[in-house]
Protein backbone atom coordinates (compact mmCIF):
# COMPACT_ATOMS: atom_id res chain seq x y z
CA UNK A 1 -14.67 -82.48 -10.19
CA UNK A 2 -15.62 -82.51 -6.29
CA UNK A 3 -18.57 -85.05 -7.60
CA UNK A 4 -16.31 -87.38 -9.20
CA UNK A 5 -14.20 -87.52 -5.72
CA UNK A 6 -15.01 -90.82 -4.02
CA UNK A 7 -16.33 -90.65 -0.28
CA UNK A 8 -13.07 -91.14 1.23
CA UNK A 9 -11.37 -88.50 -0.77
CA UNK A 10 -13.69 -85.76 -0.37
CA UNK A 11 -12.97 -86.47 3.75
CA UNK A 12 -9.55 -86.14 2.66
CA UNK A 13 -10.09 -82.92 1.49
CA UNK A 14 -12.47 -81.79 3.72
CA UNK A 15 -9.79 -82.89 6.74
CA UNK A 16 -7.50 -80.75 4.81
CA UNK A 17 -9.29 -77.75 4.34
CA UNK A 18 -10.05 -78.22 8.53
CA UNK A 19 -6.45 -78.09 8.50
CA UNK A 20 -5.51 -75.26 7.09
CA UNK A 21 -8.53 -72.97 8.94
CA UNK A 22 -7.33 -74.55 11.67
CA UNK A 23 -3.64 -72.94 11.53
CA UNK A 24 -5.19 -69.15 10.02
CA UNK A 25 -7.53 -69.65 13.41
CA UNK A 26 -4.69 -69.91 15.52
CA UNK A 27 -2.11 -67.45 14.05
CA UNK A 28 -5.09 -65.21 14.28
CA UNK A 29 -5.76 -66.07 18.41
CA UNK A 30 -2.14 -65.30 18.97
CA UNK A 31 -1.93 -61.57 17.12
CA UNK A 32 -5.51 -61.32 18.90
CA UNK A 33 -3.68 -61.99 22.23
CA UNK A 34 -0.51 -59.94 21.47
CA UNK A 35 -2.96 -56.95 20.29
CA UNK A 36 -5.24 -57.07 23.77
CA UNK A 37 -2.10 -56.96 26.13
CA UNK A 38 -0.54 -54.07 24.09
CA UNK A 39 -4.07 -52.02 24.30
CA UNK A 40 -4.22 -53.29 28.07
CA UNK A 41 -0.73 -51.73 28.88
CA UNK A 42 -2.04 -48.40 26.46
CA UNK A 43 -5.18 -47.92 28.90
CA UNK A 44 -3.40 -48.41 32.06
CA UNK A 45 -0.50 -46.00 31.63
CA UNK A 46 -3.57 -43.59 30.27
CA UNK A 47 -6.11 -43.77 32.70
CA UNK A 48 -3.95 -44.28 35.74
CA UNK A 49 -0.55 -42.29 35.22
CA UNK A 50 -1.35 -39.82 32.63
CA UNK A 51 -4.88 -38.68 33.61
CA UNK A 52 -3.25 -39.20 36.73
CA UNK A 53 -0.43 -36.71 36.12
CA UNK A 54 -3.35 -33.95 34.69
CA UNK A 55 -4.96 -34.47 38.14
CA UNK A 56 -1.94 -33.46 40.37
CA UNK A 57 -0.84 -30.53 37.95
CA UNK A 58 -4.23 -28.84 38.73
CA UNK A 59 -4.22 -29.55 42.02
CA UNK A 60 -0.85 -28.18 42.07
CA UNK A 61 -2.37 -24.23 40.59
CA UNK A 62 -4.61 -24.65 42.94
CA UNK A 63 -2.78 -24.82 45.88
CA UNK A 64 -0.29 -22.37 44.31
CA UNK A 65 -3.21 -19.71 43.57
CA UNK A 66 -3.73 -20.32 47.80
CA UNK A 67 -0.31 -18.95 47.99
CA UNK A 68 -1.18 -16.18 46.20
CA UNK A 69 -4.26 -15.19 48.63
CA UNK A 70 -2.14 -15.68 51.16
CA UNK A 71 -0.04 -12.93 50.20
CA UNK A 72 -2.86 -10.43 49.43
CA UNK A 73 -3.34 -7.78 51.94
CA UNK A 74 -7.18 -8.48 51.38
CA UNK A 75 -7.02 -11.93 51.92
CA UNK A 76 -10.48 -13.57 51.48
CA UNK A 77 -11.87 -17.24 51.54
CA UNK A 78 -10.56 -20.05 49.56
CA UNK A 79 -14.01 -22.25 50.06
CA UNK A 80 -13.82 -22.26 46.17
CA UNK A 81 -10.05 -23.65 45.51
CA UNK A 82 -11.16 -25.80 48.20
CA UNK A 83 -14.00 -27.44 46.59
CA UNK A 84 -12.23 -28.08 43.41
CA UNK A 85 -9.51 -29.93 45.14
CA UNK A 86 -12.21 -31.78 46.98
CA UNK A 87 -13.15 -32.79 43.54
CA UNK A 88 -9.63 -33.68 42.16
CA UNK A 89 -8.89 -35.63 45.39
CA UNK A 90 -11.75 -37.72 44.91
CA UNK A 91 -10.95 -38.40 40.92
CA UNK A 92 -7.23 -38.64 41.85
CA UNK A 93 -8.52 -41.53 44.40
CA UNK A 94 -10.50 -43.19 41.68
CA UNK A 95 -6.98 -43.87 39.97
CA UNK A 96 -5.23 -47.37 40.38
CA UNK A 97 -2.73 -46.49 43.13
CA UNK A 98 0.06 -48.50 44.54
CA UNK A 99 1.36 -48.91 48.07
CA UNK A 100 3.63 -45.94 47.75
CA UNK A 101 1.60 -43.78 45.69
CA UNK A 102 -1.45 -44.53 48.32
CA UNK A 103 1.09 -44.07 51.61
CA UNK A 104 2.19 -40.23 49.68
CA UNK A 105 -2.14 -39.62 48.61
CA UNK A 106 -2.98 -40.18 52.41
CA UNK A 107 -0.16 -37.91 53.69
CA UNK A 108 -1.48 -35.55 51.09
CA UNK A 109 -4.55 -35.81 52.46
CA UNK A 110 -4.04 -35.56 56.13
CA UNK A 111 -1.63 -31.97 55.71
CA UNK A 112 -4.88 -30.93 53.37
CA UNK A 113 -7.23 -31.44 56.27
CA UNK A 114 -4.83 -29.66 58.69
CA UNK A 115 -4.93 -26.79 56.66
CA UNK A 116 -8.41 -26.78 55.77
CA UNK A 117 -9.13 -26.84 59.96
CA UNK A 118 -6.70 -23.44 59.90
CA UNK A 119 -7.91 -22.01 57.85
CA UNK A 120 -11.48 -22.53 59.04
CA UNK A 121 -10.13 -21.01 62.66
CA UNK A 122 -8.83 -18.43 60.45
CA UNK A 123 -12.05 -17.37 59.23
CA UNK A 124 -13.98 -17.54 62.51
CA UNK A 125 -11.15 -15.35 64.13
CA UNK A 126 -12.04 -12.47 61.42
CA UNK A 127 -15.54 -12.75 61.80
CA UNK A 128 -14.77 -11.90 65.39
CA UNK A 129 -12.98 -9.23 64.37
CA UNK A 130 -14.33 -6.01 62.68
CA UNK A 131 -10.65 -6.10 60.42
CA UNK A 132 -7.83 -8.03 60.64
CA UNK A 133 -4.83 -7.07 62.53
CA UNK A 134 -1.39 -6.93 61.33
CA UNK A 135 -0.14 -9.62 64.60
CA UNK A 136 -2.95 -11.80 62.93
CA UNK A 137 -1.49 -11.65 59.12
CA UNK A 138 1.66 -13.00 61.36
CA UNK A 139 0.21 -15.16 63.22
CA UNK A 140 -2.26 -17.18 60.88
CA UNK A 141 -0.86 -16.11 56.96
CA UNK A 142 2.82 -17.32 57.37
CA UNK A 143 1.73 -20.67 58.51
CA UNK A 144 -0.72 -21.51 56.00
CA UNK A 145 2.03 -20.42 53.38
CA UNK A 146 4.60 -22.79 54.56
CA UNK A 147 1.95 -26.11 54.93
CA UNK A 148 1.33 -25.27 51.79
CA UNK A 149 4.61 -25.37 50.29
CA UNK A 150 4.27 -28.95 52.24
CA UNK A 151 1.03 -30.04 50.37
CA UNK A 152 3.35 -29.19 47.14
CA UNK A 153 5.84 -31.44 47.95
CA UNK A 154 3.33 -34.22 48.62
CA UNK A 155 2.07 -33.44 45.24
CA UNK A 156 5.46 -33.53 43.38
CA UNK A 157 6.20 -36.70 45.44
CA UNK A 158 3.00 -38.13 43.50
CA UNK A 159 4.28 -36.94 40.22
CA UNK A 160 7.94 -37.84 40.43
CA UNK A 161 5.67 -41.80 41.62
CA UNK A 162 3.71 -41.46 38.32
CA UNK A 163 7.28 -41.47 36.10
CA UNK A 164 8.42 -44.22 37.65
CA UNK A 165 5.27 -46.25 37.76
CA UNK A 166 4.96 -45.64 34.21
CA UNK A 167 8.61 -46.68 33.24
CA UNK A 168 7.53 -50.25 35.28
CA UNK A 169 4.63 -50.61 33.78
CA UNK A 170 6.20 -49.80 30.21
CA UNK A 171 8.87 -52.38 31.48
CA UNK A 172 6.98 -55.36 32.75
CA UNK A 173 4.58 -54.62 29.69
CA UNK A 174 7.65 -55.32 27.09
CA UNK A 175 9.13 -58.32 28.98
CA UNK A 176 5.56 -59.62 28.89
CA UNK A 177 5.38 -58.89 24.93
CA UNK A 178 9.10 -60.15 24.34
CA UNK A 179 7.49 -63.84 26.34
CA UNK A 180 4.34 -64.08 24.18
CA UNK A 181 6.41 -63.33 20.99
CA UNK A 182 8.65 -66.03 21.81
CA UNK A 183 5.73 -68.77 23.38
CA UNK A 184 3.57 -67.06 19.58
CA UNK A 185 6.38 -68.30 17.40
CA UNK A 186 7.14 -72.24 19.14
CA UNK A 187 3.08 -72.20 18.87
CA UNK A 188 3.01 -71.36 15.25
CA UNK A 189 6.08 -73.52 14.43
CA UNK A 190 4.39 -76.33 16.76
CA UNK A 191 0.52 -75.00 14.36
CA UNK A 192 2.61 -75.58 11.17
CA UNK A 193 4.46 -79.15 11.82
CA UNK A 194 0.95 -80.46 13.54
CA UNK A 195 -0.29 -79.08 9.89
CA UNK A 196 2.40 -80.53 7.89
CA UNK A 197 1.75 -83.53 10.08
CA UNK A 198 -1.97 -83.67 8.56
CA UNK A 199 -1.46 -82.55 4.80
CA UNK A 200 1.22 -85.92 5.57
CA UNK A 201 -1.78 -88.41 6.70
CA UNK A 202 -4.06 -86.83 4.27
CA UNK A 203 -2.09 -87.41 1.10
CA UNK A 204 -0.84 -91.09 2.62
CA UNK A 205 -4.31 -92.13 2.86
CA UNK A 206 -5.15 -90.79 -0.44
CA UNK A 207 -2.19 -92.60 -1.81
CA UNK A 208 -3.29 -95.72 -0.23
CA UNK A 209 -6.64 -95.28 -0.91
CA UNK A 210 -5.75 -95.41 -4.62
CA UNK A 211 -2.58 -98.66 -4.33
CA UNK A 212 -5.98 -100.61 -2.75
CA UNK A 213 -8.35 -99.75 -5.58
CA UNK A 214 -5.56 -100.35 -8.15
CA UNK A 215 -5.17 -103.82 -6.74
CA UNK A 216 -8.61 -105.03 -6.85
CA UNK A 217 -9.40 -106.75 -9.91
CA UNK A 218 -11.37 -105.22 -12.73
């Protein structure tokens, strides 16, 4: 059949096929472009509010288990909870942060130092001491308790930020989605009249391509 199609109407055909892979290619651009900022959105509230969140929970324990030295009568070093919050920091850091969230981390940060310097005084004191004093549990254990009911309410400051940032991002995320659906379907209306548009041409040229060789003489 194709080999009894004359030259012009296997372009005809041809141009139409073009047409229609033409349309499927761009429906298929759009879902392709609907599906990356949905996944985008999916990774961003994951990586920086939820693994986020995991990161200030156990940095919360931790500074909750200092309480709990604090309040032993054999208190000992915390060099250990220390270093894991080192780590934790550092990850927590590695997290896309905004301009509040940053402003709450560094405050965080600072009151962690302080007490970190205390509690290194702390520990020189008793090594200067053969045993520790009741006037020094007074002195240096009721302080560290109370900045570190401080560094607690950094941390719930951070987690009460992560809520809301993710309630934004949710939010800008489905006003972005509502746009592209709306921009997808004038594009696909816009694909099928520029389609319609081409079938039209196609079949007028085919039409006219067989009024001119009805006309010429046999």
């Amino acid at each position: 059949m194709f080999k009894a199609l004359t030259t012009s109407g296997r372009i005809n055909i041809t141009l139409g096929l073009l047409a229609v892979f033409l349309l499927i290619l761009g429906t298929n651009r759009l879902d392709k472009r609907h599906f990356e900022t949905a996944q985008s959105v999916v990774t961003s509230i994951y990586n920086d509010r939820v693994v986020a969140q995991d990161y200030i929970y156990k940095m919360n324990n931790l500074i909750h288990e200092k309480q709990h030295h604090y309040m032993q009568p054999s208190y000992t070093t915390n060099l250990n909870i220390n270093k894991e919050l080192d780590i934790l920091i550092n990850l927590f850091a590695g997290t896309e942060l905004t301009a509040n969230e940053d402003k709450t981390f560094q405050t965080f940060i600072t009151n962690y130092e302080l007490l970190k310097k205390k509690e290194e005084t702390y520990f020189k004191k008793i090594n200067e001491q053969s045993k520790l004093s009741s006037t020094g549990n007074s002195i240096y254990l009721i302080p560290f308790y109370e900045e570190s009911e401080v560094l607690k309410s950094d941390l719930n400051n951070l987690a009460f930020i992560q809520v809301t940032e993710s309630k934004n991002i949710i939010g800008i995320a489905q006003k972005s989605l509502n746009n592209n659906q709306l921009i997808s379907s004038m594009e696909i209306y816009s694909l099928l009249v520029i389609g319609i548009i081409i079938l039209v041409i196609i079949f007028y040229r085919i039409e006219k391509s067989k009024v001119v060789k009805d006309d010429l003489p046999s």
